[in-house]
PDB file of N, CA and C in Angstrom:
ATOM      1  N   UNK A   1      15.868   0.114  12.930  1.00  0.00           N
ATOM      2  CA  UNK A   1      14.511   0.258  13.409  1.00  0.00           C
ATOM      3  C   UNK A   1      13.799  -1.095  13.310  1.00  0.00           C
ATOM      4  N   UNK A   2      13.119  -1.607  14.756  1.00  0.00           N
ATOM      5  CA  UNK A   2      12.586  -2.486  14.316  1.00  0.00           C
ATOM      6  C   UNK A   2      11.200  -2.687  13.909  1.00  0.00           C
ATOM      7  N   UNK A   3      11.218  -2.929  12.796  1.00  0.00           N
ATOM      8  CA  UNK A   3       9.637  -3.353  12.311  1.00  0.00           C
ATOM      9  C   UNK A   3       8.899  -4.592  11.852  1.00  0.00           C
ATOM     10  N   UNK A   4       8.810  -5.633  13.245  1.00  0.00           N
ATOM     11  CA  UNK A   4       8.437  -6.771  13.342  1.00  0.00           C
ATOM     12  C   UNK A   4       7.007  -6.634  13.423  1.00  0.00           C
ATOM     13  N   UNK A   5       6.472  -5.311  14.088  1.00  0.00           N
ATOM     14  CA  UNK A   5       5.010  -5.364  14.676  1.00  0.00           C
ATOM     15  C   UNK A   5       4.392  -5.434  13.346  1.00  0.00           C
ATOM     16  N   UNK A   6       4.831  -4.605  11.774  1.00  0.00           N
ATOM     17  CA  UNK A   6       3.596  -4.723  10.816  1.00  0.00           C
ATOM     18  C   UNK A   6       4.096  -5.985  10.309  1.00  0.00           C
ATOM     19  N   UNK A   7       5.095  -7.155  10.508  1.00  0.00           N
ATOM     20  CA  UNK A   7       4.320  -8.833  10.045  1.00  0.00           C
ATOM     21  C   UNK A   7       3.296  -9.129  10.570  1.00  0.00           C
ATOM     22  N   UNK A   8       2.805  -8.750  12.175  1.00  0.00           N
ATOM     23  CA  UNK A   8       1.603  -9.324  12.245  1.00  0.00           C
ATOM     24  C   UNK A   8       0.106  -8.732  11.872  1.00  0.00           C
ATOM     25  N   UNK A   9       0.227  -8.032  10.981  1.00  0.00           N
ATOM     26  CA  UNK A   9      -0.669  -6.858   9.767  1.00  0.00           C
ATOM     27  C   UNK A   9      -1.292  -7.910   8.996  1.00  0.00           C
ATOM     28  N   UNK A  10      -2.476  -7.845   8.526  1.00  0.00           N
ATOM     29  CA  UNK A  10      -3.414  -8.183   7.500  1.00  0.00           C
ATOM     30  C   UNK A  10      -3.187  -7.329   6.831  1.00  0.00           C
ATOM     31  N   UNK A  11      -2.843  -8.247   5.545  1.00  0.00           N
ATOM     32  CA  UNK A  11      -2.873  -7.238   4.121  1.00  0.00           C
ATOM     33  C   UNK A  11      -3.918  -8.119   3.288  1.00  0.00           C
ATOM     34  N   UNK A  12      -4.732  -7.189   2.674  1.00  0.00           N
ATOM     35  CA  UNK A  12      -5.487  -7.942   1.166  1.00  0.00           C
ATOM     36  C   UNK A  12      -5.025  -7.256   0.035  1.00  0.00           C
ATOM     37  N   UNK A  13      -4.398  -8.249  -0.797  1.00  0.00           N
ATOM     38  CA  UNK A  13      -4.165  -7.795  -1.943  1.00  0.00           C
ATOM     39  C   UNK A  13      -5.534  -8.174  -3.633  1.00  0.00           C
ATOM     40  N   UNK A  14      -5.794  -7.398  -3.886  1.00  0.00           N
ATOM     41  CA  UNK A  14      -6.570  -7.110  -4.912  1.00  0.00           C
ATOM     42  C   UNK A  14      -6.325  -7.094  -6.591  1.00  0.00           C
ATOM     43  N   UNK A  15      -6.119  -8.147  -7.146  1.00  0.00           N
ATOM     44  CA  UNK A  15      -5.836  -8.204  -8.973  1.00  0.00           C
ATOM     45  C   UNK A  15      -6.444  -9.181  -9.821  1.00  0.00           C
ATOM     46  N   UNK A  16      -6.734  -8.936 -10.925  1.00  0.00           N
ATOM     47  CA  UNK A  16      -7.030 -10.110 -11.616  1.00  0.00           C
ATOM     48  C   UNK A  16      -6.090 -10.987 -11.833  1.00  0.00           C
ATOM     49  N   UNK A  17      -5.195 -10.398 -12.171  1.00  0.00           N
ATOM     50  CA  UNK A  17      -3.846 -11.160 -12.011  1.00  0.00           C
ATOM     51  C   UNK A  17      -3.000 -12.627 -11.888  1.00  0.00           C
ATOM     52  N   UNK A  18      -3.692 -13.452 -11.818  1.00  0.00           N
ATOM     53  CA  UNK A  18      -2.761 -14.651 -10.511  1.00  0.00           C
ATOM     54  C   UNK A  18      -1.457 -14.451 -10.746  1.00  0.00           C
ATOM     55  N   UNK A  19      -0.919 -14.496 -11.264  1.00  0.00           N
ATOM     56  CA  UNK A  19       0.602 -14.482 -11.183  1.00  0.00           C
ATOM     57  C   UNK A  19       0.883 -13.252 -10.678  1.00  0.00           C
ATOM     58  N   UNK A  20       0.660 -12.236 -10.699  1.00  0.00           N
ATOM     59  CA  UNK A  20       1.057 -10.641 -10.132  1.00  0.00           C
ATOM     60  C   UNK A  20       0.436 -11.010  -8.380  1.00  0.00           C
ATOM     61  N   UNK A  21      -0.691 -11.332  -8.459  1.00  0.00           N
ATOM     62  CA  UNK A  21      -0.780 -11.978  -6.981  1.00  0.00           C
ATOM     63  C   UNK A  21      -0.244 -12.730  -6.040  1.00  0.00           C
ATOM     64  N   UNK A  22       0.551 -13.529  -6.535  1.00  0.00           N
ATOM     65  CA  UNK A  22       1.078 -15.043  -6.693  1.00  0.00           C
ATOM     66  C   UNK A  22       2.851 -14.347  -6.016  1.00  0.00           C
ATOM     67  N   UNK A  23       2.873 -13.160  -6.981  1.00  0.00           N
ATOM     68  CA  UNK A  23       4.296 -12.765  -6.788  1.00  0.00           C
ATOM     69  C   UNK A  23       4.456 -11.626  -5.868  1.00  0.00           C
ATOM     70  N   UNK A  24       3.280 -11.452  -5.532  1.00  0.00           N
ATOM     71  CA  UNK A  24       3.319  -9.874  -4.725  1.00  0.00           C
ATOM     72  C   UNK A  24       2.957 -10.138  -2.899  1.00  0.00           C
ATOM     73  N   UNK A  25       2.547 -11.380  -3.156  1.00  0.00           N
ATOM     74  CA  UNK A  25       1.973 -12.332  -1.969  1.00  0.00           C
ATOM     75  C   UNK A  25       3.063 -13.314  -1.392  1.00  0.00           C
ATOM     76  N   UNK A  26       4.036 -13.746  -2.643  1.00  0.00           N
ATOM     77  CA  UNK A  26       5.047 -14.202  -1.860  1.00  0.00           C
ATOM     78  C   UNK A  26       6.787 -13.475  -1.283  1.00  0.00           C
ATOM     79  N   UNK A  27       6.267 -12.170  -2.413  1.00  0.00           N
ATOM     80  CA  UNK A  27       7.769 -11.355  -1.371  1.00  0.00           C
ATOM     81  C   UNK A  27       7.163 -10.718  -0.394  1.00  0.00           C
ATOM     82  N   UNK A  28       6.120 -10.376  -0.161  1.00  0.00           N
ATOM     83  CA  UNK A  28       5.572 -10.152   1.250  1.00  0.00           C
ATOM     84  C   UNK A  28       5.734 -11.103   2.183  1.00  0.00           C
ATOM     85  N   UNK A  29       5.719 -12.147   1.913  1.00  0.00           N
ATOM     86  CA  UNK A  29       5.620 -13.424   2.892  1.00  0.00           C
ATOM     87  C   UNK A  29       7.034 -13.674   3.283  1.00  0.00           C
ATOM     88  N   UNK A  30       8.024 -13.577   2.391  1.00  0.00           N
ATOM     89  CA  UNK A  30       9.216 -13.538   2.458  1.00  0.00           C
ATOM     90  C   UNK A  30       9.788 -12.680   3.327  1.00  0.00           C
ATOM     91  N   UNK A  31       9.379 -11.468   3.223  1.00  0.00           N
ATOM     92  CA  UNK A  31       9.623 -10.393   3.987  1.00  0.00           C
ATOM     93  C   UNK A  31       9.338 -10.134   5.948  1.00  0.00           C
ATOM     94  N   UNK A  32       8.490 -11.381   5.777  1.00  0.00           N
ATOM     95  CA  UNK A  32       8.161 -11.503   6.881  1.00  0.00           C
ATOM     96  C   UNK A  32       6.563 -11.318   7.426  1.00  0.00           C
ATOM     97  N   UNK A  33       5.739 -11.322   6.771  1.00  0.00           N
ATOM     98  CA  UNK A  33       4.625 -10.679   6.703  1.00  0.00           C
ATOM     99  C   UNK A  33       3.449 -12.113   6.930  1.00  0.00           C
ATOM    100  N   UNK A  34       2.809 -12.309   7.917  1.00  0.00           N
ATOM    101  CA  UNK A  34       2.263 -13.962   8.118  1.00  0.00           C
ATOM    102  C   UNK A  34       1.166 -13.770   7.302  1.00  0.00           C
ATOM    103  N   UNK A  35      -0.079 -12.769   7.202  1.00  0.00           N
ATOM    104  CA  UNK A  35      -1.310 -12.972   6.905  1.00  0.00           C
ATOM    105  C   UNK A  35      -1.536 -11.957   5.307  1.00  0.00           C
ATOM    106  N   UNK A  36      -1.058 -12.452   4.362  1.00  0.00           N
ATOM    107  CA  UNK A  36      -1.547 -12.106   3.508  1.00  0.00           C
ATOM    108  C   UNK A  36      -2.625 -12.455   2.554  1.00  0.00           C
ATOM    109  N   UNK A  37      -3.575 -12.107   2.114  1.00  0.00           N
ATOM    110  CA  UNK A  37      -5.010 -12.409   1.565  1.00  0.00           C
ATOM    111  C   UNK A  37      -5.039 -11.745   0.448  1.00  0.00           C
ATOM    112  N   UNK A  38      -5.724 -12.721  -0.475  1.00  0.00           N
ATOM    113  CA  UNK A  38      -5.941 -12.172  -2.505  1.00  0.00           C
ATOM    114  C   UNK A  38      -7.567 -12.162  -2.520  1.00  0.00           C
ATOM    115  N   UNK A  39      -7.764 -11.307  -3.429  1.00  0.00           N
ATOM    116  CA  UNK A  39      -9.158 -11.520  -3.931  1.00  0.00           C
ATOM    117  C   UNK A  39      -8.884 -11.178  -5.603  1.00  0.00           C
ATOM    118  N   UNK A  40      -9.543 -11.807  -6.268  1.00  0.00           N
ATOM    119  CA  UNK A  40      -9.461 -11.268  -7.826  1.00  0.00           C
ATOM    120  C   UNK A  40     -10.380 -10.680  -8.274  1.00  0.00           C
ATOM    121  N   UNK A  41     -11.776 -10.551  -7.558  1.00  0.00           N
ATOM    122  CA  UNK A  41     -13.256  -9.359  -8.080  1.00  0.00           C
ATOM    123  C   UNK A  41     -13.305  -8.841  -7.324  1.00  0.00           C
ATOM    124  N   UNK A  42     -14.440  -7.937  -7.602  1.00  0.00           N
ATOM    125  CA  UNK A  42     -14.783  -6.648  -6.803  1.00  0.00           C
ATOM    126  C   UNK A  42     -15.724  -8.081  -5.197  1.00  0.00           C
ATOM    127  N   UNK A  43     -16.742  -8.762  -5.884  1.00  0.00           N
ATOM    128  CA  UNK A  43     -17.359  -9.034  -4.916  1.00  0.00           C
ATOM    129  C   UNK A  43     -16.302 -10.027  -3.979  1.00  0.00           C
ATOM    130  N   UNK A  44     -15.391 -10.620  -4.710  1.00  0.00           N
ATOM    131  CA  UNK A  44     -14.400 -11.574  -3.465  1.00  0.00           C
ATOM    132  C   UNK A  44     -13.608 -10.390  -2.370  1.00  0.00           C
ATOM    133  N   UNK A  45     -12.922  -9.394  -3.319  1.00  0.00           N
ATOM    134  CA  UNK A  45     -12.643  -8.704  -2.139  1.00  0.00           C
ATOM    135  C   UNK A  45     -13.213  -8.468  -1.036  1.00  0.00           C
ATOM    136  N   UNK A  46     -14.972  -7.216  -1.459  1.00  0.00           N
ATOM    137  CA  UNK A  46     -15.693  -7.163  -0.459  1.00  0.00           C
ATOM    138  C   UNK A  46     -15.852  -8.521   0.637  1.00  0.00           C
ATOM    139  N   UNK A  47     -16.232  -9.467   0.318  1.00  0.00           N
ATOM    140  CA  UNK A  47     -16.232 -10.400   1.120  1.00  0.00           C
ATOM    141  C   UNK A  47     -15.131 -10.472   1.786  1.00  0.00           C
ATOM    142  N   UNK A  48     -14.100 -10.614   1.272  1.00  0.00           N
ATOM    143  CA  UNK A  48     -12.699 -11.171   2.379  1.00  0.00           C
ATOM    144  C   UNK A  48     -12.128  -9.726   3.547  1.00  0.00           C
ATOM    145  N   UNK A  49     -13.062  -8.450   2.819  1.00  0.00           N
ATOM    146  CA  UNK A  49     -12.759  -7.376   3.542  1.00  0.00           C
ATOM    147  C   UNK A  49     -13.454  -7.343   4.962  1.00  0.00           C
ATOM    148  N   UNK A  50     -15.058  -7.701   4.409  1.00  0.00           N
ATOM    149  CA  UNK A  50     -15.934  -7.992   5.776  1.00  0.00           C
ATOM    150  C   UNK A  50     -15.152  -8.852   6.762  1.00  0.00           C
ATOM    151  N   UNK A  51     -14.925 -10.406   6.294  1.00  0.00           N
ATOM    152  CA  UNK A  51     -14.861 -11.209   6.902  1.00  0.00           C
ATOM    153  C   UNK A  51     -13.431 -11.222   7.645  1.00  0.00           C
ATOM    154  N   UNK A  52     -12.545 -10.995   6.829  1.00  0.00           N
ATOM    155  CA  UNK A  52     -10.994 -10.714   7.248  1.00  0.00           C
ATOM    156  C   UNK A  52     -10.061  -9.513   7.808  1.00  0.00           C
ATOM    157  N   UNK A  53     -11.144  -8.318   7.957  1.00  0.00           N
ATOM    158  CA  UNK A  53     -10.797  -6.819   8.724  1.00  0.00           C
ATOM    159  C   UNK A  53      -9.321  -7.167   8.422  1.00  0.00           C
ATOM    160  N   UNK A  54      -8.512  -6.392   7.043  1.00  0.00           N
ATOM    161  CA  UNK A  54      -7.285  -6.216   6.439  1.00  0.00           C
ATOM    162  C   UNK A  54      -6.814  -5.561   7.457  1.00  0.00           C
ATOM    163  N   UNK A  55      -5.599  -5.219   7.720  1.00  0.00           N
ATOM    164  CA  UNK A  55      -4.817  -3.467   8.087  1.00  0.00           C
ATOM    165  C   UNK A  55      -4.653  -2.799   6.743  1.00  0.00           C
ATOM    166  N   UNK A  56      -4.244  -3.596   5.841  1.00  0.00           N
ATOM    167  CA  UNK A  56      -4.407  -2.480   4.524  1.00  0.00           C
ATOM    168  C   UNK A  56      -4.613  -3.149   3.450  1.00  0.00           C
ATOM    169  N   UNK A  57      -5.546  -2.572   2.294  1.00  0.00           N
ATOM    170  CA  UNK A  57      -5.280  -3.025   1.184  1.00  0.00           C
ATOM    171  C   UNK A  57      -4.330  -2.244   0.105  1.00  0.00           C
ATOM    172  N   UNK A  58      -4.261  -3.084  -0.663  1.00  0.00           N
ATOM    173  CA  UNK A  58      -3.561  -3.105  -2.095  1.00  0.00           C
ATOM    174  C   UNK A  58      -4.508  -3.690  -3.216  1.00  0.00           C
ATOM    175  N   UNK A  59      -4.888  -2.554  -4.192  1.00  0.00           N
ATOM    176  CA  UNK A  59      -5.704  -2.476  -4.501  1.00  0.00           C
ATOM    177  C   UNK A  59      -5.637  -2.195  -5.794  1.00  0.00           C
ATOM    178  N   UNK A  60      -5.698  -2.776  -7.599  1.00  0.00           N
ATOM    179  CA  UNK A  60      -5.845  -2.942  -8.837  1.00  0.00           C
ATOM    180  C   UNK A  60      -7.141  -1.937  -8.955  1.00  0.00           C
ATOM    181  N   UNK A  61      -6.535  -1.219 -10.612  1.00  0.00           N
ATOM    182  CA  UNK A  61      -7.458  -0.083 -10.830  1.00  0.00           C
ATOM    183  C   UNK A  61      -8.945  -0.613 -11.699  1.00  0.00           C
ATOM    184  N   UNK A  62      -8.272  -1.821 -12.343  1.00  0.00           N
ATOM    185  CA  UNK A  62      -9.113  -2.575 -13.197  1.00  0.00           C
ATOM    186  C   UNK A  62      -9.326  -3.800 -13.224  1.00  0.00           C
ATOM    187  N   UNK A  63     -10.744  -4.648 -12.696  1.00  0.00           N
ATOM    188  CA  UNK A  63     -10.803  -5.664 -12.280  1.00  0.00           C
ATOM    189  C   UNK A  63     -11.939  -6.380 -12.880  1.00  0.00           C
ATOM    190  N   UNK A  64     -12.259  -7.749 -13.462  1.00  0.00           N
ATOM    191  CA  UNK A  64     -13.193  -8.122 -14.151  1.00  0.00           C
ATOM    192  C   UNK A  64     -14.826  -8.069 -13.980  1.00  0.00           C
ATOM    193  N   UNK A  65     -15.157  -7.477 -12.659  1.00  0.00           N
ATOM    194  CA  UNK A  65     -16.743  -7.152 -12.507  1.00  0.00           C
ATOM    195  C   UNK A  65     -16.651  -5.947 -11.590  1.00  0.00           C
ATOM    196  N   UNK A  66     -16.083  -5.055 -12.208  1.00  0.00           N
ATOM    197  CA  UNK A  66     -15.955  -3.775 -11.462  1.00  0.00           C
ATOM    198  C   UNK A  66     -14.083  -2.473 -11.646  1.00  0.00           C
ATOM    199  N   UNK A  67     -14.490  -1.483 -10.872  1.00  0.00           N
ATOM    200  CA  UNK A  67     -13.287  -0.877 -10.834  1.00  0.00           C
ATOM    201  C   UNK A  67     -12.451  -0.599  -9.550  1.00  0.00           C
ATOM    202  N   UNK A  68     -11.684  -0.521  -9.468  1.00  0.00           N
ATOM    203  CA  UNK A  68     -11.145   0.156  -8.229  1.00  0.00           C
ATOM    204  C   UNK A  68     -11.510   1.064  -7.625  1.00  0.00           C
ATOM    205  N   UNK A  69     -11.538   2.073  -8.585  1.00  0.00           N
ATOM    206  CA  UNK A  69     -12.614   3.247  -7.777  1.00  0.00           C
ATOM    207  C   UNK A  69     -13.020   2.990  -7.320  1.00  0.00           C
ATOM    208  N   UNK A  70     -14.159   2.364  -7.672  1.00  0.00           N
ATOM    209  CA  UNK A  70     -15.678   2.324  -6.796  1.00  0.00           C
ATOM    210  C   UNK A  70     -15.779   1.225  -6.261  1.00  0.00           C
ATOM    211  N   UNK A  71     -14.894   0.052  -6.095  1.00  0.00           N
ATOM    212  CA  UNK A  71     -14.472  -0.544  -5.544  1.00  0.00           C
ATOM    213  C   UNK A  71     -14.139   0.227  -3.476  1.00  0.00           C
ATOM    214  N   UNK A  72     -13.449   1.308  -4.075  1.00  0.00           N
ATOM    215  CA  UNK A  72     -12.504   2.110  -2.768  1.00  0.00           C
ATOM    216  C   UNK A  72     -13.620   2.377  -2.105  1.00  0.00           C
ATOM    217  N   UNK A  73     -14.780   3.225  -2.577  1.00  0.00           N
ATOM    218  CA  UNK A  73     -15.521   3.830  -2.288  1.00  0.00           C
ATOM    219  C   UNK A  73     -16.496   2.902  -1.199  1.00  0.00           C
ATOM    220  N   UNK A  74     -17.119   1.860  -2.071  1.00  0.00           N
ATOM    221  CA  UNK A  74     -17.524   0.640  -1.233  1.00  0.00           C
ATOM    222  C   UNK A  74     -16.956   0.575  -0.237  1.00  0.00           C
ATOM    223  N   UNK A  75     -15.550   0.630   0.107  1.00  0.00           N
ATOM    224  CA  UNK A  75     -15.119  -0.232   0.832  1.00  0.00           C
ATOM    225  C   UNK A  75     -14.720   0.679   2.018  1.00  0.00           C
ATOM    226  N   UNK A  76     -15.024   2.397   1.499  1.00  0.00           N
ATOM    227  CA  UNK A  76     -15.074   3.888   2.554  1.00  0.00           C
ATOM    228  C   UNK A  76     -16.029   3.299   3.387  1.00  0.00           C
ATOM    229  N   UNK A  77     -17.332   2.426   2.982  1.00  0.00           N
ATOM    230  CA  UNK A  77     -18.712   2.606   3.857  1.00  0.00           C
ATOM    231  C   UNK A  77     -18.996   1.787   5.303  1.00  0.00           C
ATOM    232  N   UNK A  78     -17.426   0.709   5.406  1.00  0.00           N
ATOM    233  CA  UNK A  78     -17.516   0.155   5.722  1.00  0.00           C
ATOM    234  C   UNK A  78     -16.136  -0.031   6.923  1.00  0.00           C
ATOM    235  N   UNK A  79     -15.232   0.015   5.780  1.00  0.00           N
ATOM    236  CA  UNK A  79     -13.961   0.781   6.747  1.00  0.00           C
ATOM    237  C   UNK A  79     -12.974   1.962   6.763  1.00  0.00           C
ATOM    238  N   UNK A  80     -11.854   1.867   7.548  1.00  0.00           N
ATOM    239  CA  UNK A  80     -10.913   3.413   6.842  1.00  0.00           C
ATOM    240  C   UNK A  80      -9.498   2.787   6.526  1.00  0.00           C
ATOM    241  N   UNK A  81      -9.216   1.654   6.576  1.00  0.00           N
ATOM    242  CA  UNK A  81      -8.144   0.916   6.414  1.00  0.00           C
ATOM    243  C   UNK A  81      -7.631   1.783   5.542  1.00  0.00           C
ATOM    244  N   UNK A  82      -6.221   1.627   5.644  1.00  0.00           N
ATOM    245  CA  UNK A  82      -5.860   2.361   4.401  1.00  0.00           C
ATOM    246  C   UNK A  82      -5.628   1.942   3.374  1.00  0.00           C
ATOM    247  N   UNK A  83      -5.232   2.430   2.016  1.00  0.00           N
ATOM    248  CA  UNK A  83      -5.798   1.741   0.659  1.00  0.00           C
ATOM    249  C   UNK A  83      -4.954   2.220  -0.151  1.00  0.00           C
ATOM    250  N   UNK A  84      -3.744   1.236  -0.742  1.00  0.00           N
ATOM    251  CA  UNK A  84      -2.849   1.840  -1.840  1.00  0.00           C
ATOM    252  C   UNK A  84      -3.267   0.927  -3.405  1.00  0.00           C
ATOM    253  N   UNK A  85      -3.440   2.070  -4.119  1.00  0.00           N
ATOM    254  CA  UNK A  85      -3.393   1.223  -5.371  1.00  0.00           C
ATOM    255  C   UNK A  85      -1.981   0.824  -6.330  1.00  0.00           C
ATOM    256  N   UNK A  86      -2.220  -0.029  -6.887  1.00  0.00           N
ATOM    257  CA  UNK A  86      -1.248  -0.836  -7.547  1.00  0.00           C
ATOM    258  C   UNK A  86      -1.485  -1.341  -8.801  1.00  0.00           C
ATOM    259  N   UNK A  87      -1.248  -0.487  -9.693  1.00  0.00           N
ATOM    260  CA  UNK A  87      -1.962  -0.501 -11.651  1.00  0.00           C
ATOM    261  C   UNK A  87      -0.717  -0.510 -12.497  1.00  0.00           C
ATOM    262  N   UNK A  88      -1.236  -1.025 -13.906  1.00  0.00           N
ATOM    263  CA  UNK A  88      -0.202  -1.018 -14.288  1.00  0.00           C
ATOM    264  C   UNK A  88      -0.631   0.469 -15.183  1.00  0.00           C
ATOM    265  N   UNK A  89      -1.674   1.263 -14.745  1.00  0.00           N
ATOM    266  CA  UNK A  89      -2.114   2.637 -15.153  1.00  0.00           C
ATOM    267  C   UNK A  89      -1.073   3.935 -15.268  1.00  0.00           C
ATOM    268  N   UNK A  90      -1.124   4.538 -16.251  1.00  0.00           N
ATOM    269  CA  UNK A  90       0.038   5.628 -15.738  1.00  0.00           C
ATOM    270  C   UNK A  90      -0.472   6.855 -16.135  1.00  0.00           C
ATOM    271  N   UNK A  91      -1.627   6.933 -16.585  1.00  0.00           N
ATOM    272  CA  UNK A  91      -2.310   8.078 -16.859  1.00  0.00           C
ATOM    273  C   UNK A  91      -2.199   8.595 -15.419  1.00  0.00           C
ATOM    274  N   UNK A  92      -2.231  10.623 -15.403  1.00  0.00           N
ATOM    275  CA  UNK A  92      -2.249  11.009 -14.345  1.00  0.00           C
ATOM    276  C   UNK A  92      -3.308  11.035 -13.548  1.00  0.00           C
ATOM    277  N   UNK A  93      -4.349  11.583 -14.847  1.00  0.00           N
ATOM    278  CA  UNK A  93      -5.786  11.803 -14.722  1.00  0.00           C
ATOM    279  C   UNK A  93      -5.966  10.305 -13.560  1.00  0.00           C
ATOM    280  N   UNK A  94      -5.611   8.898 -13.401  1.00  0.00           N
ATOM    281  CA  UNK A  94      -5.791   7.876 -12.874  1.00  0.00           C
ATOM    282  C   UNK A  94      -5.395   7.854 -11.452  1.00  0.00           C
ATOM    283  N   UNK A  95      -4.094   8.520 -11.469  1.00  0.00           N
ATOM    284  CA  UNK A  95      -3.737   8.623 -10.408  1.00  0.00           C
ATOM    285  C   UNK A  95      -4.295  10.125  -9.082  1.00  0.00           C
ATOM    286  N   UNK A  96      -4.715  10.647 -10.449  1.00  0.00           N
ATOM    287  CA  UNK A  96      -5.154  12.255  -9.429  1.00  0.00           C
ATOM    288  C   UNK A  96      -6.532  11.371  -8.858  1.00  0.00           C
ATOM    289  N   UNK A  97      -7.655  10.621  -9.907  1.00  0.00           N
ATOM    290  CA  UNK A  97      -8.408   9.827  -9.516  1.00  0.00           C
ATOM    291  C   UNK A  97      -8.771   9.322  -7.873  1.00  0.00           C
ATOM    292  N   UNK A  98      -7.374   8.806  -8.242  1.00  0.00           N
ATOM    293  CA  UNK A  98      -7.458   7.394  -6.613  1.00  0.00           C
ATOM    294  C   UNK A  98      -7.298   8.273  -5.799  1.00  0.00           C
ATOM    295  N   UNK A  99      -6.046   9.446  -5.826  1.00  0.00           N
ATOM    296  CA  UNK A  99      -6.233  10.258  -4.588  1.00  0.00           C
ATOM    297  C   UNK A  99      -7.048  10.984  -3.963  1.00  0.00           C
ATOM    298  N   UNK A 100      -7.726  11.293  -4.999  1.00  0.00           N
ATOM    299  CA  UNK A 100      -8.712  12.318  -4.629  1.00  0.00           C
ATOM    300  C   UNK A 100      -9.802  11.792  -4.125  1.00  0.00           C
ATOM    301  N   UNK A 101     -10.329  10.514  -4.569  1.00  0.00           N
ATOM    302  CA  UNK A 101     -11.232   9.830  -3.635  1.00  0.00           C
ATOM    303  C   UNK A 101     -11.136   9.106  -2.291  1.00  0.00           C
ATOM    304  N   UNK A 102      -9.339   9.336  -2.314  1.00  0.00           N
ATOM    305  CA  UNK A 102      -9.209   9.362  -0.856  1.00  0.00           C
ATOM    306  C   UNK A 102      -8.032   8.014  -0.413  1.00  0.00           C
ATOM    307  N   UNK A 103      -7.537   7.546  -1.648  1.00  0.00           N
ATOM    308  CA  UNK A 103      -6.350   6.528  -1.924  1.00  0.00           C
ATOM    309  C   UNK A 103      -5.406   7.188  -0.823  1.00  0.00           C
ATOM    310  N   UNK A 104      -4.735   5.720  -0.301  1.00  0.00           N
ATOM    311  CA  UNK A 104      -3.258   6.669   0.487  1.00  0.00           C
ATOM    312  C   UNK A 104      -2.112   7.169  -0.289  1.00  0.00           C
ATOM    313  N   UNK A 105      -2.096   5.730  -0.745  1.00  0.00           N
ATOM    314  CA  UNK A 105      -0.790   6.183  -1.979  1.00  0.00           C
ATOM    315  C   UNK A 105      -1.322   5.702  -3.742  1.00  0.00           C
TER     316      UNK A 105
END
């Protein structure tokens, strides 16, 4: 099957992270994927979300001026992109969370 069309996909990826960014940004790139985009806060994301219309994010549950949640929620008001989170969370309660507010995966 060929799936060349999602390299040319905007992805934003979302962590405090740098190195988890750093590494999650370059096997994507590897993979074939041209436009990948980081933000490490709640307000850089929003910004790079306005300005850079993602195809999807990837999205950290816990971030230094804000949460993911409500992070997601923000980011309902504005678009429907779809939105997977990526935590190192394993509570369920966390995960019933993201879905239920409307997370893809």
């Amino acid at each position: 099957m060929d799936n060349s069309f999602l390299h040319t996909k905007r992805l934003l990826l979302v962590d405090d992270e740098q190195e988890l960014l750093k590494m999650v940004s370059d096997i994507l790139k590897d993979a074939g994927f041209e436009t990948v985009l980081t933000a490490m806060t709640v307000k850089e994301a929003i910004l790079t979300a306005k300005e850079e219309t993602p195809d999807l994010i990837v999205l950290d549950v816990m971030l230094p001026d804000g949460d993911g949640f409500s992070l997601m929620q923000h980011f309902r008001t504005f678009t429907n992109v779809p939105i997977i989170f990526l935590t190192a969370k394993d509570e369920a309660a966390d995960k019933l969370s993201g879905l239920g507010l409307g997370a893809d995966d």
